[in-house]
C-alpha atoms as a PDB file:
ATOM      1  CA  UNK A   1     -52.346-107.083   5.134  1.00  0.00           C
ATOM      2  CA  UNK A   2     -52.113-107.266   8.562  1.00  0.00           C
ATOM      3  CA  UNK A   3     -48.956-109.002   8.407  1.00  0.00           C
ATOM      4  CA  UNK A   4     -47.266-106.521   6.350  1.00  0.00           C
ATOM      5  CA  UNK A   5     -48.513-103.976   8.756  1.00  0.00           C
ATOM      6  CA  UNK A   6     -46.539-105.752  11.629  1.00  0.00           C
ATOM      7  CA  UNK A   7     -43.583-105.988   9.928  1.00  0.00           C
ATOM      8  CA  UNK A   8     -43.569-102.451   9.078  1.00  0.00           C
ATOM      9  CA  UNK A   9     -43.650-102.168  12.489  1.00  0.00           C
ATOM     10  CA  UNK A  10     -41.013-104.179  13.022  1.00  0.00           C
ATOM     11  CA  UNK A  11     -38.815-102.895  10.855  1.00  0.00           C
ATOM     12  CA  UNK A  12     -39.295 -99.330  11.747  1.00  0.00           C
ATOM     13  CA  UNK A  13     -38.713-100.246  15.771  1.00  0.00           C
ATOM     14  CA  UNK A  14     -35.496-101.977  14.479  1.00  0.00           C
ATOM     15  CA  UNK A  15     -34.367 -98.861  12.588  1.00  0.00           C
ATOM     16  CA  UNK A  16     -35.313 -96.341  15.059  1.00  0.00           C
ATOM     17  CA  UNK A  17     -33.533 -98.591  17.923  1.00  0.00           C
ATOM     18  CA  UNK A  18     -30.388 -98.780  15.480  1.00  0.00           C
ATOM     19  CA  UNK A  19     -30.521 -95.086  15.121  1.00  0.00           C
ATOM     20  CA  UNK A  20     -30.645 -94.893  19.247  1.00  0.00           C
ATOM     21  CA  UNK A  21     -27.619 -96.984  19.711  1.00  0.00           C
ATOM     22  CA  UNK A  22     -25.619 -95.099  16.754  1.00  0.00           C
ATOM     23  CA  UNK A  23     -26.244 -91.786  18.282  1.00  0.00           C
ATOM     24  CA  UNK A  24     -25.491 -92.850  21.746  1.00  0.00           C
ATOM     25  CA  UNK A  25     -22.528 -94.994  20.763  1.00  0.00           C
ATOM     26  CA  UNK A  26     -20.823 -91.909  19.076  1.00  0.00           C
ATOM     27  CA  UNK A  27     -19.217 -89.247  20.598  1.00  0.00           C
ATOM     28  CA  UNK A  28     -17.214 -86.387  19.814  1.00  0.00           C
ATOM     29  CA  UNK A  29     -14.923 -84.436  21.881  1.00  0.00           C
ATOM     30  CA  UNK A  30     -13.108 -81.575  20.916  1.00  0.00           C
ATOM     31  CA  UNK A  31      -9.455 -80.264  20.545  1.00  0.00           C
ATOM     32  CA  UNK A  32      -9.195 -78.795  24.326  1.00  0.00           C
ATOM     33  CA  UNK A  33     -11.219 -81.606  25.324  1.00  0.00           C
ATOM     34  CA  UNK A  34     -11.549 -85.081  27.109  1.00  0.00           C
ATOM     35  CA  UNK A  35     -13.781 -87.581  27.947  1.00  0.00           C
ATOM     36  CA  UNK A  36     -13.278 -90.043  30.977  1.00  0.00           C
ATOM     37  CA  UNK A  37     -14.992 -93.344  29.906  1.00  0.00           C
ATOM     38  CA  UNK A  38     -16.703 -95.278  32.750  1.00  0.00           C
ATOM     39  CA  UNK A  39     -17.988 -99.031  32.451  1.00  0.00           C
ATOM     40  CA  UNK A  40     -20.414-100.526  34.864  1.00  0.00           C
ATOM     41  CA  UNK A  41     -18.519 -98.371  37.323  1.00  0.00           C
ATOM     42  CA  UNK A  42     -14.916 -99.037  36.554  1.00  0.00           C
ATOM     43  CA  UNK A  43     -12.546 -96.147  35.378  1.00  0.00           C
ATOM     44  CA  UNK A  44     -11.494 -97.227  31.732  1.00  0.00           C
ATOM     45  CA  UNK A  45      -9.657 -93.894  30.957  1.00  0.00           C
ATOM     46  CA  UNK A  46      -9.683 -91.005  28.751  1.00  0.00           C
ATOM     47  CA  UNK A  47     -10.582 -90.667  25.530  1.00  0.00           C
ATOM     48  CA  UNK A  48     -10.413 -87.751  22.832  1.00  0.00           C
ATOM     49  CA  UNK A  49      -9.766 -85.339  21.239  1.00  0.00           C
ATOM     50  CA  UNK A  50     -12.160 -86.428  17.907  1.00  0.00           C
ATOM     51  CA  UNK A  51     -14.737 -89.232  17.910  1.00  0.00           C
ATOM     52  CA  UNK A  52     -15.066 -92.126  20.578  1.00  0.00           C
ATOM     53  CA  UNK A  53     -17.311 -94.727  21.000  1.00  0.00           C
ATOM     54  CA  UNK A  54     -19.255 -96.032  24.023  1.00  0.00           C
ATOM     55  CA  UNK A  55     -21.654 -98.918  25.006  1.00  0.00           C
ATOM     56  CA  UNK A  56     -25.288 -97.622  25.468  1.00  0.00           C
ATOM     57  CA  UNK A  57     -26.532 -98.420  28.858  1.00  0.00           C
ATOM     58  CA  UNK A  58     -23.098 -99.391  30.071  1.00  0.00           C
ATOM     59  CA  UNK A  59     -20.643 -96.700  29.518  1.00  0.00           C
ATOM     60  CA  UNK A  60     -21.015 -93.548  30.947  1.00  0.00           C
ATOM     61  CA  UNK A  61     -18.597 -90.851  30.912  1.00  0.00           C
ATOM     62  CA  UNK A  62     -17.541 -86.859  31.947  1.00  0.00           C
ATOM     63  CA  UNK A  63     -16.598 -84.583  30.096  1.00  0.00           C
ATOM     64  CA  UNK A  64     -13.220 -81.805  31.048  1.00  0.00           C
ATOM     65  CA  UNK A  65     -11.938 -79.091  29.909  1.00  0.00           C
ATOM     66  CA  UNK A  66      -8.153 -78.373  29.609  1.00  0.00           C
ATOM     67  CA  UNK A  67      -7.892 -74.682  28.716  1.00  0.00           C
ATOM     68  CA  UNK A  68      -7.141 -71.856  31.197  1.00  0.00           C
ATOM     69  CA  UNK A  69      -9.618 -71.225  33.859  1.00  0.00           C
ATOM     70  CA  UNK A  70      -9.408 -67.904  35.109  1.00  0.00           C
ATOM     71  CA  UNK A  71     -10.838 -67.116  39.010  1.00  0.00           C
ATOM     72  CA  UNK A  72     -11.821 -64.082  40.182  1.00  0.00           C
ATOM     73  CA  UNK A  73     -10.945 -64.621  44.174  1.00  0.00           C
ATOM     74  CA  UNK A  74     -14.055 -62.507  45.969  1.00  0.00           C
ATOM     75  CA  UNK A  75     -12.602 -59.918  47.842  1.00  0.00           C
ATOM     76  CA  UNK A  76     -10.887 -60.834  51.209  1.00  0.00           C
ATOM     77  CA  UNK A  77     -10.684 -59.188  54.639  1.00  0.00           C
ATOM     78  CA  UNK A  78      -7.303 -59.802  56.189  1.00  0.00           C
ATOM     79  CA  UNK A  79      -5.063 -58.854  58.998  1.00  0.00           C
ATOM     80  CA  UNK A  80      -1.384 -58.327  58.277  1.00  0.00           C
ATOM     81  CA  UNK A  81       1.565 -59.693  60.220  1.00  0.00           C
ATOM     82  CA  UNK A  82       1.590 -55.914  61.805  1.00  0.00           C
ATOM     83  CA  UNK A  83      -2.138 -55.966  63.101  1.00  0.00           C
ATOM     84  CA  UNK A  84      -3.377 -53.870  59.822  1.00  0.00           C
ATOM     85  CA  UNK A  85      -6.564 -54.715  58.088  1.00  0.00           C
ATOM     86  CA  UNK A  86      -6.252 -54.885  54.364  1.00  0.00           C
ATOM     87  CA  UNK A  87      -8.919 -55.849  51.481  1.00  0.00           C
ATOM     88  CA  UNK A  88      -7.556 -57.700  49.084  1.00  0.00           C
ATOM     89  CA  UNK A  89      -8.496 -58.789  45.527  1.00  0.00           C
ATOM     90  CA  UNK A  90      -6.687 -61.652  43.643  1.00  0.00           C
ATOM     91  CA  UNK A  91      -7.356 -63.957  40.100  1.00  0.00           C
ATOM     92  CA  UNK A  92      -6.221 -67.572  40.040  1.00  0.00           C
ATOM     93  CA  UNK A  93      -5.428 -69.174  36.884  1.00  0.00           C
ATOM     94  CA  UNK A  94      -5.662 -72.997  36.586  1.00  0.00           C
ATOM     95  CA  UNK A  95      -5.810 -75.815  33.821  1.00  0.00           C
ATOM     96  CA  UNK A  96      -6.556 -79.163  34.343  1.00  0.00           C
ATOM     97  CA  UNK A  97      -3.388 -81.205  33.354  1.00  0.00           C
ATOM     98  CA  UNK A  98      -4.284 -84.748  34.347  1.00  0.00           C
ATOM     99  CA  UNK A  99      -8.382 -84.877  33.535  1.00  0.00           C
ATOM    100  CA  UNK A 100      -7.949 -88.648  35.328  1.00  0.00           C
ATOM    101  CA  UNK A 101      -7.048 -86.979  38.500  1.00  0.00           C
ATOM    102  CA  UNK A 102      -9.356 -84.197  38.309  1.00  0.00           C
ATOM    103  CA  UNK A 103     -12.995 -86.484  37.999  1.00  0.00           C
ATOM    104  CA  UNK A 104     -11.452 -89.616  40.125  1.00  0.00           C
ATOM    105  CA  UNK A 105      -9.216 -87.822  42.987  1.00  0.00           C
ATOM    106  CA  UNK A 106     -11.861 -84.509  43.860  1.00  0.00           C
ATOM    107  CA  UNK A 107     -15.347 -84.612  43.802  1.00  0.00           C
ATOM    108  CA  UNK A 108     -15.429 -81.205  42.618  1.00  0.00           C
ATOM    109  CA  UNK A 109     -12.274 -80.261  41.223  1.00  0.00           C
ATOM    110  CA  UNK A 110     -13.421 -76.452  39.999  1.00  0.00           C
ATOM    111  CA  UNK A 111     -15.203 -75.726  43.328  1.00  0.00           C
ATOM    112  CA  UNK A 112     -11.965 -77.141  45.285  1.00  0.00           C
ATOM    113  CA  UNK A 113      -9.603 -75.003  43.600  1.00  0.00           C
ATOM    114  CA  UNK A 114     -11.693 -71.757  43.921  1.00  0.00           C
ATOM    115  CA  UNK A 115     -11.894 -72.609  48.167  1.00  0.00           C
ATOM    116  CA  UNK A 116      -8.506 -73.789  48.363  1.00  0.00           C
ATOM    117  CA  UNK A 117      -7.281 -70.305  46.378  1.00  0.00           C
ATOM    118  CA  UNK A 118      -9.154 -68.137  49.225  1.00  0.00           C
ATOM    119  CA  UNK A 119      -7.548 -70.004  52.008  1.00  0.00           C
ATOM    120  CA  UNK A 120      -3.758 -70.040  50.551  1.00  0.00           C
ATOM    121  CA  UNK A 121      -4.729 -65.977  49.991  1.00  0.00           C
ATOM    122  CA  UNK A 122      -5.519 -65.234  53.277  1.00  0.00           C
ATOM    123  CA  UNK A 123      -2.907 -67.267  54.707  1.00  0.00           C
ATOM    124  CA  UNK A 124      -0.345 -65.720  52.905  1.00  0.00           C
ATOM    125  CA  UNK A 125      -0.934 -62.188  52.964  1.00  0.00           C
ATOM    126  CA  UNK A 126      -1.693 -63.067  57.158  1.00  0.00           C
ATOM    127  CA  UNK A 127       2.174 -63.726  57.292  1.00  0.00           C
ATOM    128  CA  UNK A 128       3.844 -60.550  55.730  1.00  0.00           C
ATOM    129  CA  UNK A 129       3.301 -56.881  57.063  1.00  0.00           C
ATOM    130  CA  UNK A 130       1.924 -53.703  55.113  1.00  0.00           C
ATOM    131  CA  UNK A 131       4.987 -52.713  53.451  1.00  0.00           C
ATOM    132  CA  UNK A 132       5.909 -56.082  51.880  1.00  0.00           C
ATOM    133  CA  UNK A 133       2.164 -56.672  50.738  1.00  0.00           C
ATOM    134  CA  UNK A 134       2.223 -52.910  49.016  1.00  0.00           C
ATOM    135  CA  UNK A 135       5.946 -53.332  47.256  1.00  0.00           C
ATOM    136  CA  UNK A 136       6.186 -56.983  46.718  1.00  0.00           C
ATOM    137  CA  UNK A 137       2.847 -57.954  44.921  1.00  0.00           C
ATOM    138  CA  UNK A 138       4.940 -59.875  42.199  1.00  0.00           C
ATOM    139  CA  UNK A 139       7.124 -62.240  44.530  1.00  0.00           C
ATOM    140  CA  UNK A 140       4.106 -62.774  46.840  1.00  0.00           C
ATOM    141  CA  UNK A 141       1.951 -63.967  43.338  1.00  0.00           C
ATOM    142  CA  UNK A 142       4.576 -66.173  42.483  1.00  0.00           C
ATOM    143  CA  UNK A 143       4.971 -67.674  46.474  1.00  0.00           C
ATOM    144  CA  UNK A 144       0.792 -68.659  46.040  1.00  0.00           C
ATOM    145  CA  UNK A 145       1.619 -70.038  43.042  1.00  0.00           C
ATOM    146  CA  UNK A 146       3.661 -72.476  44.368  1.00  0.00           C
ATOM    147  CA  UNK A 147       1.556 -73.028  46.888  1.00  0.00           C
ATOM    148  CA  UNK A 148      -1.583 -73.799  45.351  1.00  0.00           C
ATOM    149  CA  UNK A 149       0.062 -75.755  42.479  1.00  0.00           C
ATOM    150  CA  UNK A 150       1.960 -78.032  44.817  1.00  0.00           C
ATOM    151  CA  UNK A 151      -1.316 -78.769  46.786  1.00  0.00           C
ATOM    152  CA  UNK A 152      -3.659 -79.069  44.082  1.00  0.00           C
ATOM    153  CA  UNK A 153      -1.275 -81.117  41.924  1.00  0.00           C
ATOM    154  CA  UNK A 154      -2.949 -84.729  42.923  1.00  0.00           C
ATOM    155  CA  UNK A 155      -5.868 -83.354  41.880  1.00  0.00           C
ATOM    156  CA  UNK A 156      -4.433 -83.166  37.938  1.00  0.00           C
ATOM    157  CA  UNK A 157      -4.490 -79.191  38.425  1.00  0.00           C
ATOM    158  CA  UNK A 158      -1.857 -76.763  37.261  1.00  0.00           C
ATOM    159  CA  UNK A 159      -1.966 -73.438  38.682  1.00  0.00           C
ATOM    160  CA  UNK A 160      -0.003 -71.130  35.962  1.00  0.00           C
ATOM    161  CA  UNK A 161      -0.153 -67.809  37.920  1.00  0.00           C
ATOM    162  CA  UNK A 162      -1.890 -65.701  40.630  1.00  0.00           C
ATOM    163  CA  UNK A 163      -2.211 -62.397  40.612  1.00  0.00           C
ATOM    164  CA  UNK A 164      -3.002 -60.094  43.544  1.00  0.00           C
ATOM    165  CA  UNK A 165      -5.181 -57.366  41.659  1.00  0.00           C
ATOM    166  CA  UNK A 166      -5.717 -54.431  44.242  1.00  0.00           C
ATOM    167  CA  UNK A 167      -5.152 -53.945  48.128  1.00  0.00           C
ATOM    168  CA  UNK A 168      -7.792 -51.564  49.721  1.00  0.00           C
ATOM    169  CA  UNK A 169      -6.626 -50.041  52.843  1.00  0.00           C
ATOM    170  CA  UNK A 170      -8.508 -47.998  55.858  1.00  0.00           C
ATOM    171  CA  UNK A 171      -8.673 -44.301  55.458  1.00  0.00           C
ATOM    172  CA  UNK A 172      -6.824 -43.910  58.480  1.00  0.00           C
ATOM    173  CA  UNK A 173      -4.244 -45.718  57.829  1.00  0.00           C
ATOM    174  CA  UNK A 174      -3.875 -44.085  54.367  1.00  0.00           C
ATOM    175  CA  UNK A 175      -3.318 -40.945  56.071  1.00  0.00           C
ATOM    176  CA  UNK A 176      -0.697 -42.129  57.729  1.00  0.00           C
ATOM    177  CA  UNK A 177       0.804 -43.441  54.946  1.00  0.00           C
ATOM    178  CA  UNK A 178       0.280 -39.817  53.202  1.00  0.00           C
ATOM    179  CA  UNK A 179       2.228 -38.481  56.164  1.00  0.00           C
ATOM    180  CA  UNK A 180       5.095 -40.908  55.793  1.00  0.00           C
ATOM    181  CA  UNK A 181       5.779 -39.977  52.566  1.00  0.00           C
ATOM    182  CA  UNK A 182       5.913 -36.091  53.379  1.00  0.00           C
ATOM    183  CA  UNK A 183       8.141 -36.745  56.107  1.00  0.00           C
ATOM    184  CA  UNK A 184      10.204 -38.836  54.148  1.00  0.00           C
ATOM    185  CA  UNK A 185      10.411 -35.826  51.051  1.00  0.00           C
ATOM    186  CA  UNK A 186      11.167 -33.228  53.885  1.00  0.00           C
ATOM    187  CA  UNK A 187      13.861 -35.766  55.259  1.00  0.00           C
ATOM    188  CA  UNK A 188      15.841 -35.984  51.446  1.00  0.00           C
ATOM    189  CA  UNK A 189      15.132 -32.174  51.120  1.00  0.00           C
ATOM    190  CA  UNK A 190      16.922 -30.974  53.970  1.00  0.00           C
ATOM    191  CA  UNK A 191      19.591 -33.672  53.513  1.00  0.00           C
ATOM    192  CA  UNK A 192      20.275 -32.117  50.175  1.00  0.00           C
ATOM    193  CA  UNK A 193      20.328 -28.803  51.228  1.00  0.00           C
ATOM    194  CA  UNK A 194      22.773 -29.928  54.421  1.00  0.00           C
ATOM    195  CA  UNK A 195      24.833 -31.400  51.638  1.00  0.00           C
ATOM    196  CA  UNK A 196      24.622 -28.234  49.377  1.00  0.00           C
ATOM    197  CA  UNK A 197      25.782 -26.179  52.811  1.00  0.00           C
ATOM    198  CA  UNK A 198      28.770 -28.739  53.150  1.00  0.00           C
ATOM    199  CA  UNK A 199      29.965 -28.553  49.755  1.00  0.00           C
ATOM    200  CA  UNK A 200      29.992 -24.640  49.695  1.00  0.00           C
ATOM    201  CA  UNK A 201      31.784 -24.338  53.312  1.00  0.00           C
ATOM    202  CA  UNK A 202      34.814 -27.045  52.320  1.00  0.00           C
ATOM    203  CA  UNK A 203      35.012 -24.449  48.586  1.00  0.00           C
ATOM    204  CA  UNK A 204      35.284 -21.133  51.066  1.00  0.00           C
ATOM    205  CA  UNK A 205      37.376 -22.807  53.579  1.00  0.00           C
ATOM    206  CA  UNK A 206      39.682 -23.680  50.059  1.00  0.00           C
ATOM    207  CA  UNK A 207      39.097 -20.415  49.111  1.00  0.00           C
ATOM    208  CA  UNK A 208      40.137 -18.488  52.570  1.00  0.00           C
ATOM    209  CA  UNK A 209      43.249 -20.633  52.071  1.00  0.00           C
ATOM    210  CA  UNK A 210      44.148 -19.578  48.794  1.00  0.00           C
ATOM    211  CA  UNK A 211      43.479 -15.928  49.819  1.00  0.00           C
ATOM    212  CA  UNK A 212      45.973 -16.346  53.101  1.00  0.00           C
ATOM    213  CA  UNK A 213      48.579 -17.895  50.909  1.00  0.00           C
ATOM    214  CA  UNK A 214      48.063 -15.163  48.449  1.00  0.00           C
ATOM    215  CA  UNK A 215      47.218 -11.695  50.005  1.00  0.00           C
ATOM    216  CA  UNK A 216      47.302  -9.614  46.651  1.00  0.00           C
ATOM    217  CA  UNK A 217      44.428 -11.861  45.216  1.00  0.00           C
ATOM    218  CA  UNK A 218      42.281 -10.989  48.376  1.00  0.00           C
ATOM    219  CA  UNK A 219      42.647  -7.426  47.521  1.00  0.00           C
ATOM    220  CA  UNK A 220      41.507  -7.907  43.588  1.00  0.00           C
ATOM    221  CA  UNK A 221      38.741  -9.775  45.740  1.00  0.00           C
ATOM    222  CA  UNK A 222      37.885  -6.609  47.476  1.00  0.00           C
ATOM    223  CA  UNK A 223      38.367  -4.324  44.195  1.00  0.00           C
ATOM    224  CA  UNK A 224      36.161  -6.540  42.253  1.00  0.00           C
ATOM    225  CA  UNK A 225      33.292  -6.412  44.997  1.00  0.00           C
ATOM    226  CA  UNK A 226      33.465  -3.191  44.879  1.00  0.00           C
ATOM    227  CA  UNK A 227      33.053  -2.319  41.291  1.00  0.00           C
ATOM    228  CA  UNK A 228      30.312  -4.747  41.967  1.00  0.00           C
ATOM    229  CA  UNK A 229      28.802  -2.395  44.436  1.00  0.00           C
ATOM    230  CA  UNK A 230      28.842   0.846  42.593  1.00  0.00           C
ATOM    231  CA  UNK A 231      26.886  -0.470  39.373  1.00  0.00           C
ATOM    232  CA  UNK A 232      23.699   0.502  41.890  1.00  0.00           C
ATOM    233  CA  UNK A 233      23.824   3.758  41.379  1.00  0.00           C
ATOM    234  CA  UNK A 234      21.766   4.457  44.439  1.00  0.00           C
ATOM    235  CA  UNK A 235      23.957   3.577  46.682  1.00  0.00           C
ATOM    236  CA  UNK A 236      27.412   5.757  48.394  1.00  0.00           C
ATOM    237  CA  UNK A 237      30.193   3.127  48.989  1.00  0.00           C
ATOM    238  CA  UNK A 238      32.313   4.330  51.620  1.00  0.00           C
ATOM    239  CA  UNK A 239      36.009   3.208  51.651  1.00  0.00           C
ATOM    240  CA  UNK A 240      39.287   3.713  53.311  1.00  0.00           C
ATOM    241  CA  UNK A 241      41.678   6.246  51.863  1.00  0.00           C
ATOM    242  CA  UNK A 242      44.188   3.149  50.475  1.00  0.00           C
ATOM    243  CA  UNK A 243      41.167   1.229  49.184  1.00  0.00           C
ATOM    244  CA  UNK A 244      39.935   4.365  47.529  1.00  0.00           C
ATOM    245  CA  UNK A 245      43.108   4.459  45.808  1.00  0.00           C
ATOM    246  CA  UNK A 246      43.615   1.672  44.646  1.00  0.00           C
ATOM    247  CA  UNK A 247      39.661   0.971  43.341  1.00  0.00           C
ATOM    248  CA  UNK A 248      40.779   4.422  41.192  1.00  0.00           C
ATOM    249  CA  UNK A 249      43.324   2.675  40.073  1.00  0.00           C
ATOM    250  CA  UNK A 250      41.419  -0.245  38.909  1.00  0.00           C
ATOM    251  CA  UNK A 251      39.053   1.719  37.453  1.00  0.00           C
ATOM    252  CA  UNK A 252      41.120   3.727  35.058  1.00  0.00           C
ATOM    253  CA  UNK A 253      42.925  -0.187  33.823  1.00  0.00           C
ATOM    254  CA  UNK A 254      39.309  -1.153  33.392  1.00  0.00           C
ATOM    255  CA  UNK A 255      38.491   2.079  30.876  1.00  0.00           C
ATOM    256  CA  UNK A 256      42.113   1.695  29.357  1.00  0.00           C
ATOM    257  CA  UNK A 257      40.959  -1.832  28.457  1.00  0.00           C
ATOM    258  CA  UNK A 258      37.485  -0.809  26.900  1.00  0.00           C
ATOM    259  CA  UNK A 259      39.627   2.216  24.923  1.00  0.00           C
ATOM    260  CA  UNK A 260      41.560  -0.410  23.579  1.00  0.00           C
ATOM    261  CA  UNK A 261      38.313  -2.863  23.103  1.00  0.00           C
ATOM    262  CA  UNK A 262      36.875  -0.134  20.747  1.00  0.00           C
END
């Protein structure tokens, strides 16, 4: 009986220790996922996406993932090119395109990127003034793009895009902006008006020209203003005794015409 017992025991420590090495020998990575296999030390490569297998007590192995890693770059205090202090808040994103790279080549691959973003953010925005940081967000995104992804490249990192989210500036200097822009309105309005003044002087001076070639049509001119005049019928218009005349004149063509109208 007490044999049987033992080799209950036996067979239930060989089971369990079967079971053991099964569920450590299997592994399963998924889709966006790799696994970089390590024996007794020594890289062996990567495995994955689906089921792998590895030697208990021998193989050892990190996981990575390859999808899009989006970093939130903590707000920065910077000093432009032109001696201005600017806050500025950026996002990184990054994938991991070599996972070799990123567990043999960096200790720390995520942690390294994230540092490495902040410097390249501050250095950049450090070499442009105010103006180019306010209207050229876009090209400067794309210029720490390059940067970052050409230094973090032998780490197996792609950086896709950066994106500089928001640039806080001092209320002074926001004022001053505030009274750029006014001058700069006032600056187009009275241009506009100057060029309204120019275009109405060159049609008189065409006009006076026309009238000198053309004395009669001056006189309608004169006629016409005046009929103008006397629709107020507040006012006395005082002319000379030709004038006179000839205004009577116009006036009886004008009530021949609205006889005829009727």
């Amino acid at each position: 009986m007490a044999l049987a017992l033992d080799e209950i025991t036996i067979i239930v420590i060989i089971v369990v220790a079967f079971i053991w090495i099964i569920s450590s020998s299997v592994k399963v990575v998924k889709e966006y996922e790799r696994a970089i296999i390590f024996r007794l030390g020594r890289l062996m490569g990567a495995r994955g996406p689906g089921v792998f297998f590895k030697i208990p007590l021998v193989d050892a192995f990190r996981q990575v993932d390859l999808r899009v890693v989006t970093f939130d770059v903590p707000n920065q205090q910077i000093i432009t090119r032109d001696n201005i202090t600017v806050d500025v808040d950026a996002v990184v994103y990054y994938r991991v395109s070599d996972p070799v790279k990123a567990v043999v080549s960096v200790e720390n691959y995520v942690n390294a990127t994230n540092l490495l973003g902040q410097t390249a953010l501050r250095d950049t925005i450090g070499q442009v003034e105010l103006d180019d940081l306010l209207t050229r967000r876009e090209s400067l995104g794309q210029k720490l793009t390059e940067i970052l992804d050409i230094q973090t490249d032998p780490w197996g990192i792609k950086v896709t895009n950066v994106a500089i989210k928001d640039v806080s500036l001092p209320d002074s200097m926001q004022r001053a902006i505030a009274k750029q822009a006014e001058a700069e309105r006032e600056r187009r309005s009275r241009i506009i008006m100057a060029d309204g003044e120019f275009e109405a002087a060159a049609k008189m001076t065409d006009a006076a020209k026309l009238y000198q070639e053309n004395p009669t049509a001056i006189r309608l001119r004169e006629l016409q203003t005046l009929t103008e005049v006397a629709r107020e019928k507040n006012l006395i218009v005082v002319t000379p005794t030709t004038m006179g005349s000839d205004y009577a004149t116009l006036i009886g063509m004008m009530k021949k015409e609205e006889a005829r109208a009727r």
